[in-house]
Protein backbone atom coordinates (compact mmCIF):
# COMPACT_ATOMS: atom_id res chain seq x y z
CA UNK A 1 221.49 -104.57 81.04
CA UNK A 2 219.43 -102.77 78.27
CA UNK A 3 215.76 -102.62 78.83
CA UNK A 4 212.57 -101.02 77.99
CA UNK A 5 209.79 -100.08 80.54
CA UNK A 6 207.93 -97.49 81.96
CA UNK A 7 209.15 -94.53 83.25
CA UNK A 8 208.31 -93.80 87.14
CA UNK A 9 207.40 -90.74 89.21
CA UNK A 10 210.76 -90.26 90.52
CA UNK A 11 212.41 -90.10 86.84
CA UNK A 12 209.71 -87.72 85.34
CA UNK A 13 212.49 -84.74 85.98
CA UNK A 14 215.33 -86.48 83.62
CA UNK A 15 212.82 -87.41 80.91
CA UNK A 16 211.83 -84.22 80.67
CA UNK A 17 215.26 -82.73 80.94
CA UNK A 18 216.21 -85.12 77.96
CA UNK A 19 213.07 -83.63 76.11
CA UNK A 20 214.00 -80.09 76.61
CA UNK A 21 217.62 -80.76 75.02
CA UNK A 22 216.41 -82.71 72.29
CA UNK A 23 213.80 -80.26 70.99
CA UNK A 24 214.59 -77.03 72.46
CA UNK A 25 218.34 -76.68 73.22
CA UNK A 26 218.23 -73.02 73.12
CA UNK A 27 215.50 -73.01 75.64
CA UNK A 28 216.27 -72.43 79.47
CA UNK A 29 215.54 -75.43 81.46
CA UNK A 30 213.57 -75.08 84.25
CA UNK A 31 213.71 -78.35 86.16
CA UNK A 32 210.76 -79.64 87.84
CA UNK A 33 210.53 -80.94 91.12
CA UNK A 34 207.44 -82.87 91.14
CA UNK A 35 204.49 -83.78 88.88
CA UNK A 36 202.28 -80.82 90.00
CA UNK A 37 204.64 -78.83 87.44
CA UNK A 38 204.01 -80.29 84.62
CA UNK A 39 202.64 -78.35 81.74
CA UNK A 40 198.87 -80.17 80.90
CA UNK A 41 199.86 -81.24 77.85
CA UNK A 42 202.90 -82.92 79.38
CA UNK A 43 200.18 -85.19 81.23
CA UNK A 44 198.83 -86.76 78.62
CA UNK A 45 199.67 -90.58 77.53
CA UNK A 46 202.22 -93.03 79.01
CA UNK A 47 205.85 -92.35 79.17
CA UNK A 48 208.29 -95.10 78.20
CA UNK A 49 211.79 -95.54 78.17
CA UNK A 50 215.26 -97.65 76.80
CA UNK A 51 216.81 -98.33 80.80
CA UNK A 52 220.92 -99.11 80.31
CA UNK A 53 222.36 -100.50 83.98
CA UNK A 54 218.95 -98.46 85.05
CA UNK A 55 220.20 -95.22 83.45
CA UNK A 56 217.34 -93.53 81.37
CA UNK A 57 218.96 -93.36 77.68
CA UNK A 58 216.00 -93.24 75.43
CA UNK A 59 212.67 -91.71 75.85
CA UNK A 60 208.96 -92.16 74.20
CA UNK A 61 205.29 -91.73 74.69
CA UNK A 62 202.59 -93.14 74.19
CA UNK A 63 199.07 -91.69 73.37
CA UNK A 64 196.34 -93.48 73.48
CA UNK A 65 193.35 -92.49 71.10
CA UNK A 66 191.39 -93.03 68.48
CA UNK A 67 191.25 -92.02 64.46
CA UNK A 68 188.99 -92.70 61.70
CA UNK A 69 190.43 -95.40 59.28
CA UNK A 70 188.36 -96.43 55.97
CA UNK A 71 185.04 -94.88 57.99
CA UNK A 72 185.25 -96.24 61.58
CA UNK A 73 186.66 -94.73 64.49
CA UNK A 74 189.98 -97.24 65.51
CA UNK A 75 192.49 -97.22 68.60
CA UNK A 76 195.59 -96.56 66.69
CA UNK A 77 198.16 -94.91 69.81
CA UNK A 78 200.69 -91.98 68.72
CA UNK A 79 204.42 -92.23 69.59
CA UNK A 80 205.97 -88.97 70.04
CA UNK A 81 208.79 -87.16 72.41
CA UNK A 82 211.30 -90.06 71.16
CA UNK A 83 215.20 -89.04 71.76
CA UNK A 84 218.45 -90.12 72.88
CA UNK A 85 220.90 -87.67 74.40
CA UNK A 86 224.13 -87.44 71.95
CA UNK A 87 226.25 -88.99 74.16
CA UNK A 88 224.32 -92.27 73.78
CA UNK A 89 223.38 -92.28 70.33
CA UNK A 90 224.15 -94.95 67.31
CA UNK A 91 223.84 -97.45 69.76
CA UNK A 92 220.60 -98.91 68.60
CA UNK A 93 218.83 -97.42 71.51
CA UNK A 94 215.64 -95.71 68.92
CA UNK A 95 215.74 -99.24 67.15
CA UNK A 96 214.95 -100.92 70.50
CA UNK A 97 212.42 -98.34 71.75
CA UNK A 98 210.55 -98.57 68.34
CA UNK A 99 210.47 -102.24 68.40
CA UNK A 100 209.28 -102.70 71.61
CA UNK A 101 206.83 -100.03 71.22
CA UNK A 102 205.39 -102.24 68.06
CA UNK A 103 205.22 -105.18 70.70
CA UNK A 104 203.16 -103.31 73.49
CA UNK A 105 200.46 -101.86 70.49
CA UNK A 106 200.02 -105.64 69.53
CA UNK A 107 199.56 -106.74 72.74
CA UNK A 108 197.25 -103.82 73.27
CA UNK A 109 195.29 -105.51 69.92
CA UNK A 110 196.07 -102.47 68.28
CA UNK A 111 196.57 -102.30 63.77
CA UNK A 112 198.17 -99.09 63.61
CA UNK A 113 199.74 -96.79 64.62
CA UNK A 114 200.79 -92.68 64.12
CA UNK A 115 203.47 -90.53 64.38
CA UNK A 116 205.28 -87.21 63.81
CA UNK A 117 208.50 -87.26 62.32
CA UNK A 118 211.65 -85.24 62.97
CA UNK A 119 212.51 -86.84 59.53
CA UNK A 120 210.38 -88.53 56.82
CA UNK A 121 213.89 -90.80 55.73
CA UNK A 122 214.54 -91.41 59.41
CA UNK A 123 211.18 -93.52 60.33
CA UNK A 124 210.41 -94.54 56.47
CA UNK A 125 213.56 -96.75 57.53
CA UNK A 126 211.66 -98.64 60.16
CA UNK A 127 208.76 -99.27 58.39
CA UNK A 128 206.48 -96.28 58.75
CA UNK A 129 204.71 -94.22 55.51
CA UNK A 130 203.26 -90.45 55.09
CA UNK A 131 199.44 -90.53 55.60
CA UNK A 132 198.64 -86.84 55.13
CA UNK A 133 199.85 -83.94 54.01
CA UNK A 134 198.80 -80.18 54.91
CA UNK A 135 198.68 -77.21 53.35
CA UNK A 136 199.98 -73.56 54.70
CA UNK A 137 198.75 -70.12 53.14
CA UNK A 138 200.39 -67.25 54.22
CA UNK A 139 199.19 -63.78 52.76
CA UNK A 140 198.70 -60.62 53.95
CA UNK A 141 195.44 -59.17 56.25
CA UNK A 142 194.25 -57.12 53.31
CA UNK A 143 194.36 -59.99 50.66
CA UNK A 144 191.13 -61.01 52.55
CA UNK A 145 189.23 -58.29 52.07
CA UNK A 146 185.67 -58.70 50.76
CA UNK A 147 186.09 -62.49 51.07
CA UNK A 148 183.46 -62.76 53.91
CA UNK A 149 179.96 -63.85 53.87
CA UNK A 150 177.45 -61.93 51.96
CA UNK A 151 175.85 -60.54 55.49
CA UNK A 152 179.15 -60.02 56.89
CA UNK A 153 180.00 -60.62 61.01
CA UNK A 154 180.84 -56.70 61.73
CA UNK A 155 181.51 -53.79 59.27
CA UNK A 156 181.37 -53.72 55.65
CA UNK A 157 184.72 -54.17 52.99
CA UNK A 158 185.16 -50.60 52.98
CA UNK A 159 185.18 -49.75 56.92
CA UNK A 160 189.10 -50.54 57.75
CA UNK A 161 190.12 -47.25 59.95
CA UNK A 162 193.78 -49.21 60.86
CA UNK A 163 193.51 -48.18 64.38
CA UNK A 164 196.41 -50.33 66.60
CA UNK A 165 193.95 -49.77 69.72
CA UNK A 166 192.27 -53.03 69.07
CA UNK A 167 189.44 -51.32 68.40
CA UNK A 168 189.35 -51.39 64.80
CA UNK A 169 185.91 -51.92 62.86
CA UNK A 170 184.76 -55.41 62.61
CA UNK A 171 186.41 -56.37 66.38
CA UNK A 172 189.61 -57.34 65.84
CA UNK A 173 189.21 -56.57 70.02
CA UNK A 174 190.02 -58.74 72.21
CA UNK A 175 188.61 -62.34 70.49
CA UNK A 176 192.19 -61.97 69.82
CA UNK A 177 193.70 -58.34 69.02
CA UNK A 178 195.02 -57.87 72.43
CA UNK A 179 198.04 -59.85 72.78
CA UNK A 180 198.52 -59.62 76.76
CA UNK A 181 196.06 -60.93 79.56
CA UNK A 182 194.61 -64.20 79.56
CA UNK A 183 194.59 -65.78 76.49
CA UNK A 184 192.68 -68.74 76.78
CA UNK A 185 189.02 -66.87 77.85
CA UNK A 186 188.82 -63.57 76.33
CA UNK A 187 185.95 -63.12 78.72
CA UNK A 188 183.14 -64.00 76.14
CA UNK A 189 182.14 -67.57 75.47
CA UNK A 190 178.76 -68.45 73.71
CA UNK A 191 176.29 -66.33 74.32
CA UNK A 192 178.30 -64.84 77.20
CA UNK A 193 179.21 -61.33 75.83
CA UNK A 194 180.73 -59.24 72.62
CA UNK A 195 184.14 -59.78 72.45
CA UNK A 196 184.68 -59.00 68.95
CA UNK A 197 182.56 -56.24 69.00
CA UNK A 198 180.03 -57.18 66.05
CA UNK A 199 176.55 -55.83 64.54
CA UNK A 200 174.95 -59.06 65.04
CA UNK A 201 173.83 -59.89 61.46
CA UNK A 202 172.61 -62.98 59.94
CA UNK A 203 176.21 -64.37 59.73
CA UNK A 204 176.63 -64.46 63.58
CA UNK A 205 178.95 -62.44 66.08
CA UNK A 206 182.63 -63.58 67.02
CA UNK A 207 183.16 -64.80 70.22
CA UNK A 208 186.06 -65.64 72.51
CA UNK A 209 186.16 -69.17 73.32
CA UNK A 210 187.52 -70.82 76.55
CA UNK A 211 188.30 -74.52 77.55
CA UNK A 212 184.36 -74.95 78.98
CA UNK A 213 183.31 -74.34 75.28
CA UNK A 214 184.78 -77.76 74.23
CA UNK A 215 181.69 -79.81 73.57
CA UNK A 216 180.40 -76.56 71.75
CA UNK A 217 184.22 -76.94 69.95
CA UNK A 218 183.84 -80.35 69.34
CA UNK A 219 180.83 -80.51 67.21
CA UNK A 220 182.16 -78.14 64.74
CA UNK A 221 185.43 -80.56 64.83
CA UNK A 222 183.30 -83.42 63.75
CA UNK A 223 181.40 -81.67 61.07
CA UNK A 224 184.53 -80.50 59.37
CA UNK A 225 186.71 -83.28 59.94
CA UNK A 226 184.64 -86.27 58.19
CA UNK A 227 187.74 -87.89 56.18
CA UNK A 228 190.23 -90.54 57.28
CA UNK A 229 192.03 -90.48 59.89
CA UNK A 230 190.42 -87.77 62.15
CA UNK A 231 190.53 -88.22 65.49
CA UNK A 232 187.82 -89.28 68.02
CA UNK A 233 188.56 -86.45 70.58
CA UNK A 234 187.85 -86.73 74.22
CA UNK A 235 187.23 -83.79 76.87
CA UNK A 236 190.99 -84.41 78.16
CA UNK A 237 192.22 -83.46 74.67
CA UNK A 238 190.64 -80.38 73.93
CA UNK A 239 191.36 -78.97 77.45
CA UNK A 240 195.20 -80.18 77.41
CA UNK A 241 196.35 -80.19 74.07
CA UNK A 242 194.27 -77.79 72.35
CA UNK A 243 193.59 -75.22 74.53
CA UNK A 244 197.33 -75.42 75.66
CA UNK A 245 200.63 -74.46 73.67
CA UNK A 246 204.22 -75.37 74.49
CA UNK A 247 204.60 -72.21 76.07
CA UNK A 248 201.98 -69.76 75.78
CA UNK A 249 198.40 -70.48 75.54
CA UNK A 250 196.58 -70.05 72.27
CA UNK A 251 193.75 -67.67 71.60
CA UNK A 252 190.45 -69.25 70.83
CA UNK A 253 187.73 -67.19 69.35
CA UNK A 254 184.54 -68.30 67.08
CA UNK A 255 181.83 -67.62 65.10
CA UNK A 256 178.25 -68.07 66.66
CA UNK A 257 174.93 -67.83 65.46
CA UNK A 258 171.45 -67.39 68.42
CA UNK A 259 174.11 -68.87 70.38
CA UNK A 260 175.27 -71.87 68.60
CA UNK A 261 178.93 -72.36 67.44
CA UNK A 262 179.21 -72.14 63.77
CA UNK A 263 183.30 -71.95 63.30
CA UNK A 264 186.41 -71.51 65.63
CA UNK A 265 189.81 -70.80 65.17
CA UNK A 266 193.16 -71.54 67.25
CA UNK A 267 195.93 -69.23 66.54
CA UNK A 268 198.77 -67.38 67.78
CA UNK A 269 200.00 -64.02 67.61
CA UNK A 270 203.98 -64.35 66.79
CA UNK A 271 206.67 -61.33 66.74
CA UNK A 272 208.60 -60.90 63.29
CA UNK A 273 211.64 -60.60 62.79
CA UNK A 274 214.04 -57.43 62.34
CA UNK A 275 212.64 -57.29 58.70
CA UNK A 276 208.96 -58.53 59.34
CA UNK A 277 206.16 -57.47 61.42
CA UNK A 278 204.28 -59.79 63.28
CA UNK A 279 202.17 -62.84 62.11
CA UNK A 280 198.74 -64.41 62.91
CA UNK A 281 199.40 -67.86 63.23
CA UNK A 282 196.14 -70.35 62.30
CA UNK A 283 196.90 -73.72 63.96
CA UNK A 284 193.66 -75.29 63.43
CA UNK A 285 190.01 -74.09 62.37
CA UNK A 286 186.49 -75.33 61.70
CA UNK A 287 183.21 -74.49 60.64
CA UNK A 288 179.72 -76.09 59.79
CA UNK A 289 179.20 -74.63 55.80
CA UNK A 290 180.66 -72.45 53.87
CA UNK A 291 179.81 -69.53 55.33
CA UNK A 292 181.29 -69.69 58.45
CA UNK A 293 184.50 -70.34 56.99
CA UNK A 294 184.28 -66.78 55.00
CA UNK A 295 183.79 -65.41 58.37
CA UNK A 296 186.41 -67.20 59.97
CA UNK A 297 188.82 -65.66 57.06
CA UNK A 298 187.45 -61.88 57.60
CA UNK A 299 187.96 -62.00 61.02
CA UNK A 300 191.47 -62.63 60.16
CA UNK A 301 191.75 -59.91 57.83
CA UNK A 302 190.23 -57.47 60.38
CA UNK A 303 193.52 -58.00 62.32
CA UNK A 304 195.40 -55.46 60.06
CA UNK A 305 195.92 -53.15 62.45
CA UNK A 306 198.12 -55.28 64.35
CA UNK A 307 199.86 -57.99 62.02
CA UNK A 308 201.82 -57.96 58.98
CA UNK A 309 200.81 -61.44 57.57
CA UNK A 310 198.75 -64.44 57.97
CA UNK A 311 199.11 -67.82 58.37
CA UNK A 312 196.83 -70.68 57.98
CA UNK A 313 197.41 -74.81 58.16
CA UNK A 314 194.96 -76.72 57.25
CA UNK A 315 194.05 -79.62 55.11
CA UNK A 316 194.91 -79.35 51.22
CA UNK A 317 192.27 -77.08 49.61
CA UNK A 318 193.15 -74.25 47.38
CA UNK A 319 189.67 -72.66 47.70
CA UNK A 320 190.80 -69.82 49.55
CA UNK A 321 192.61 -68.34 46.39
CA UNK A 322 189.43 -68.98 44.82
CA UNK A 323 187.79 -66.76 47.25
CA UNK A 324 190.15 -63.71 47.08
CA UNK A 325 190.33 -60.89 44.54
CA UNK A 326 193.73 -61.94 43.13
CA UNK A 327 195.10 -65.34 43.65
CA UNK A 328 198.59 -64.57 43.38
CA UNK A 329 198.63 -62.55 46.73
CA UNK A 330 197.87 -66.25 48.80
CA UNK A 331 200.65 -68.95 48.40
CA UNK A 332 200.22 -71.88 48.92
CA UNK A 333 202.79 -74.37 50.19
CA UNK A 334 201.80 -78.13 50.51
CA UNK A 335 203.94 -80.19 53.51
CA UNK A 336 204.39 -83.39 54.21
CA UNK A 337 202.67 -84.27 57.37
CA UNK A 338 202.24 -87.23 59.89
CA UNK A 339 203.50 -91.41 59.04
CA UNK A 340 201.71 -94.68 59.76
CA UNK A 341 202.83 -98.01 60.12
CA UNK A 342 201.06 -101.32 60.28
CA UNK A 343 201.47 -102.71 63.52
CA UNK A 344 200.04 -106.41 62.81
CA UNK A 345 199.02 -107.16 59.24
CA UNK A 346 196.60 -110.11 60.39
CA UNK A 347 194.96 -107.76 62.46
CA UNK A 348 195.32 -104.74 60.67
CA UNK A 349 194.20 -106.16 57.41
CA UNK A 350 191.40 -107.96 58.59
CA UNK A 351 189.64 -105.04 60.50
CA UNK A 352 189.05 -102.84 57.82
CA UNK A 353 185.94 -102.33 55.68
CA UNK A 354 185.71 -103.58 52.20
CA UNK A 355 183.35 -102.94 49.42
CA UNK A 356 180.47 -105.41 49.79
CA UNK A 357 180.16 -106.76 46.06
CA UNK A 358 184.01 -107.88 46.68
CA UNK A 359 184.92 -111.43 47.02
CA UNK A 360 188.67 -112.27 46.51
CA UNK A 361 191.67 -113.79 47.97
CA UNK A 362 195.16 -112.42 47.26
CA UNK A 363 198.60 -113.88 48.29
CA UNK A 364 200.69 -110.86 50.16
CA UNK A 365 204.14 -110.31 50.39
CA UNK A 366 205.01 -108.11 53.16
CA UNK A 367 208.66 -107.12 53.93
CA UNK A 368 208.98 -105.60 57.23
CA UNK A 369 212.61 -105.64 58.94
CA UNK A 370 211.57 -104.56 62.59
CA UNK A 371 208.64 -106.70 63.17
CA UNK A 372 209.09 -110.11 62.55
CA UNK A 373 205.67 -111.42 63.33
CA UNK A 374 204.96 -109.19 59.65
CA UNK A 375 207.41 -110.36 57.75
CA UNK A 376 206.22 -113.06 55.23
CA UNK A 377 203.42 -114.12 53.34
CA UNK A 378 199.49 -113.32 54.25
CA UNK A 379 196.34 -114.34 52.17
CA UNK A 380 193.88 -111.74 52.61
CA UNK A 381 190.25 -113.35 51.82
CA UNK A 382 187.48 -110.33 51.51
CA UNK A 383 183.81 -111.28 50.93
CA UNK A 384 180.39 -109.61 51.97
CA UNK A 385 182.58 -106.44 53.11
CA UNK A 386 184.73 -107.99 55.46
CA UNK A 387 187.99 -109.95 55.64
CA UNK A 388 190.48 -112.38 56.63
CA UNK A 389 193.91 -112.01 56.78
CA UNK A 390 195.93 -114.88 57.75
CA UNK A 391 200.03 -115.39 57.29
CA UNK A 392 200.97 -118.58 55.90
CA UNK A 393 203.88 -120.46 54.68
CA UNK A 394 204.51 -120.93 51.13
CA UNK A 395 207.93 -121.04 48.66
CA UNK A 396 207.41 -117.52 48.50
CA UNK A 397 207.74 -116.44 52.33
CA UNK A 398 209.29 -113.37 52.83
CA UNK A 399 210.80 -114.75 55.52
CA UNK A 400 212.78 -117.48 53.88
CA UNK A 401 213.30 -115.53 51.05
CA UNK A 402 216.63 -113.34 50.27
CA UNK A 403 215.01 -109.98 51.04
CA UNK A 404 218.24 -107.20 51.82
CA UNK A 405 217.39 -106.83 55.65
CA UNK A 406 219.98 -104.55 57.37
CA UNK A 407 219.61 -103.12 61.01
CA UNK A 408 222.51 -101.32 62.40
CA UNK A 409 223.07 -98.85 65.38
CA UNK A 410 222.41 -96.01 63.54
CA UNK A 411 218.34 -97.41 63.94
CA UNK A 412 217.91 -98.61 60.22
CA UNK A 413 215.31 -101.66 59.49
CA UNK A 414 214.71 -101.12 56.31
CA UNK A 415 213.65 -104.73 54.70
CA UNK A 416 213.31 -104.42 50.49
CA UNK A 417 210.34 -106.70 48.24
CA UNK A 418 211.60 -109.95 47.25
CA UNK A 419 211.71 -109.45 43.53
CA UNK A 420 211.59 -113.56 43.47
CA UNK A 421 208.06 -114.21 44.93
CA UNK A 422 205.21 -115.47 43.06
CA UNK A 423 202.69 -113.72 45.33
CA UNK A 424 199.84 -111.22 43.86
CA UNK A 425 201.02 -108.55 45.85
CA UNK A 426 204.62 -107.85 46.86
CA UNK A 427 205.19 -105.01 49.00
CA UNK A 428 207.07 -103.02 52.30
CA UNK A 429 205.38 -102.56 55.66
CA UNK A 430 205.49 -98.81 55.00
CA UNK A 431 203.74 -98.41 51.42
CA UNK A 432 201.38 -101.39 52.71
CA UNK A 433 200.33 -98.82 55.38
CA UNK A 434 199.87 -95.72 53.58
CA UNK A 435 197.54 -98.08 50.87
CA UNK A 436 195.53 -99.33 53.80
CA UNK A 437 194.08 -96.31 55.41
CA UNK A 438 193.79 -94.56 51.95
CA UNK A 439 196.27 -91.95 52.17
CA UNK A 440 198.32 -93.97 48.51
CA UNK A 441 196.05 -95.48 45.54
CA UNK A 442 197.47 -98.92 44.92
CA UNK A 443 198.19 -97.54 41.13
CA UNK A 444 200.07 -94.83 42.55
CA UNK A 445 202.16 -97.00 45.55
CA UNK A 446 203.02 -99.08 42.03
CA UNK A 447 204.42 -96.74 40.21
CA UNK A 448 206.48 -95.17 43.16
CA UNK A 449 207.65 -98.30 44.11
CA UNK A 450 208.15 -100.46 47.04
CA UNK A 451 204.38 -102.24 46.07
CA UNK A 452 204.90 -104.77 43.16
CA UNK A 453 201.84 -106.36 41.73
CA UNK A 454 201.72 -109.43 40.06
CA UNK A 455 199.22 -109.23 37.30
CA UNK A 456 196.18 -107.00 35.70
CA UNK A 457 193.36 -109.57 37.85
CA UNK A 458 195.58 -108.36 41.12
CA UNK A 459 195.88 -104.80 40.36
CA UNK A 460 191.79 -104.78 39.30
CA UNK A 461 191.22 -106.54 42.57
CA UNK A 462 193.47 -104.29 44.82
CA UNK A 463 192.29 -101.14 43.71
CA UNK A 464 188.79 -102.25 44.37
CA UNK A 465 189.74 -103.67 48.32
CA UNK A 466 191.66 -100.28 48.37
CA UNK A 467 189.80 -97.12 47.23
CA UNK A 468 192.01 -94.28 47.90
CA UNK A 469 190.21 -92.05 50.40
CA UNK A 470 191.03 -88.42 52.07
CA UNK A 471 192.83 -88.47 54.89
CA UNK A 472 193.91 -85.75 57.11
CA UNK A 473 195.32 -86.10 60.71
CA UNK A 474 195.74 -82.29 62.28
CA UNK A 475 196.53 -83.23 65.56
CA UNK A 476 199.62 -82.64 67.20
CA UNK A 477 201.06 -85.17 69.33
């Protein structure tokens, strides 16, 4: 018997087993024995599982939080650590976890929901769509130079002695030049010491930051991450997922000004290869104007004593080879980031926020080949800013209609637009998605495809319910 439930205490050791062979078979397992050795991060959200004759075959979690869609915070819970051992694979074991997973979010009342793929192709197949990209610079420390603030944190452009003590000018110390000890609390904090050994000008003085410094944390977060789909972060999530890494601990260091937090960053220090020296690693950074963020980038560059390149991810905004003397020294790489996926189009659809001069009612389409309860037609009635999406039956049903569904064991679900409908709107679960929470314009999700729109009164109409909007999910999950 094939079945999907929660995992219990006593199988916690196999899941993670399964986990470690899935996305780090080169790494040495060391099994656990009980819960107490977990990693924190490892503690976060609910583990699931595919059960055959009450053998654990497929794994998945669920996290439970909330992101911004079309301006309002939203529970929309992130699947991650899904996998199936290669013994038991192409047996439709991901199709089942994935389907059932959709069933427990829409009992939950949930509209969306998030992931991280191990392949775009693989989960665009059941139904999910990109929702934001990111963008990765990568140049070396002294491409940065002069690009801090006019009163600079620490020494001036010209003060760069190269010392590899970690006591170079400007305090590339131990805010995050040392790369042993403890590297979650260089010892600093706000207002709790000199860590990166600065002159304390107007721009502020770099500090080390440690997991009590998350509210401090969190209200830079918010100020920089105002588009769609940031997350509402608790307490639990700053200590356990970022203040934590897979395996060792990031370093955590700021930029504060009389004691409040202007900017932070979350990097690693990585070893280079036989050809490369090593590389600052920016996972994640923040700041409250535009001046923190210079400072933020200087104190990278004043680790050029110790690294041969830098690395930042962030959202999609060239304006750091704006910043820098010659352009051509940052590149810039843009990457396709997390998917979403409509969980219940009623609900969904009916939650969001519409303009308020908008009153309309459009016949929808939706072909969605793992969850049936999607699959058909839905008139979406918007007035005063809000909406109501109902599905209803009609000639045109999606689900009477000859739309190519194929599922097979290899965990497709794929279900293609019925080309014969007479509906304003004709369109897949996935591109549906990415056009809801703003990540695809409706003129754009025509012209790729997968969104066909009946006439001009429909396409005026949808890209008025549908403003594109920025979106940018960072978290990890």
């Amino acid at each position: 018997m094939v079945e999907y439930r929660p995992v219990p205490d006593a199988d916690v050791p196999e899941f993670q087993r399964l986990l470690r062979y899935a996305f780090s078979p080169t790494d040495e397992y060391d099994p656990i024995e009980s819960l107490d050795d977990l990693p924190p991060r490892a503690t976060l959200g609910d583990r699931r599982g595919i059960y055959e004759d009450g053998e654990l075959r497929c794994t998945g979690v669920h996290h439970w939080f909330s992101l911004r869609v079309r301006g309002a915070f939203r529970e929309v819970p992130g699947l991650s650590a899904v996998s199936t051992p290669p013994q038991h694979r192409r047996r439709g074991f991901v199709h089942r976890l994935l389907a059932e997973s959709l069933v427990e979010y829409r009992d939950r009342g949930d509209g969306f929901c998030a992931l991280w793929p191990f392949s775009h192709p693989f989960y665009h197949r059941y139904g999910w769509g990109t929702c934001s990209r990111r963008m990765r610079a990568t140049c070396e420390p002294d491409a940065l130079a002069g690009i801090g603030p006019t009163n600079a944190v620490g020494a001036d452009d010209d003060n760069r002695d190269g010392s590899a003590d970690g006591e170079s000018s400007g305090g590339s110390g131990s805010a995050g030049g040392s790369t042993d000890g403890d590297r979650r609390d260089g010892g600093g904090g706000l207002g709790g010491g000199d860590p990166g050994s600065t002159d304390g000008t107007a721009s502020g003085e770099f500090v080390s930051l440690s997991a009590d410094d998350w509210a401090a944390l969190d209200r830079v977060y918010r100020a920089t991450n105002t588009g769609g789909l940031a997350m509402d972060r608790t307490e639990a999530w700053w200590r356990k997922r970022v203040f934590t890494g897979l395996d060792d601990d990031p370093y955590i260091a700021g930029v504060s000004r009389g004691g409040d937090l202007a900017g932070y960053l979350v990097y690693d220090i990585e070893e280079g290869g036989a050809d490369s020296g090593r590389r600052l690693v920016v996972r994640e950074y923040g700041h409250v104007d535009f001046e923190a963020y210079r400072a933020l980038l200087e104190f990278c560059r004043y680790h050029d004593s110790q690294v041969a390149e830098i690395e930042l991810f962030g959202p999609v905004d060239t304006t750091i080879q704006d910043l820098v003397r010659d352009p051509h020294e940052v590149e810039l790489a843009i990457e396709p980031g997390p998917m979403i996926r409509i969980v219940d189009v009623s609900r969904a659809l009916s939650n969001l926020t519409y303009p308020a001069g908008l009153d309309t009612d459009l016949a929808i389409d939706v072909a969605d080949g793992l969850a049936d309860w999607n699959d058909g037609r839905f008139r979406l009635s918007i007035a005063s800013g809000t909406a109501s999406c109902e599905r209803i039956a009609g000639d045109g049903d999606a689900s009477d209609a000859d739309a190519d569904v194929g599922v097979d064991a290899d965990g497709g679900a794929d279900a293609a637009v019925d080309a014969k409908s007479d509906a304003d709107l004709r369109t897949s679960i996935a591109t549906l998605s990415q056009v809801a929470v703003g990540f695809l314009p409706p003129e754009r999700a025509e012209r790729i495809g997968g969104f066909d729109v009946a006439s001009p009164r429909a396409r005026e109409t949808l890209a008025a319910a549908f403003e594109p909007a920025a979106t940018f999910l960072r978290e990890g999950f």
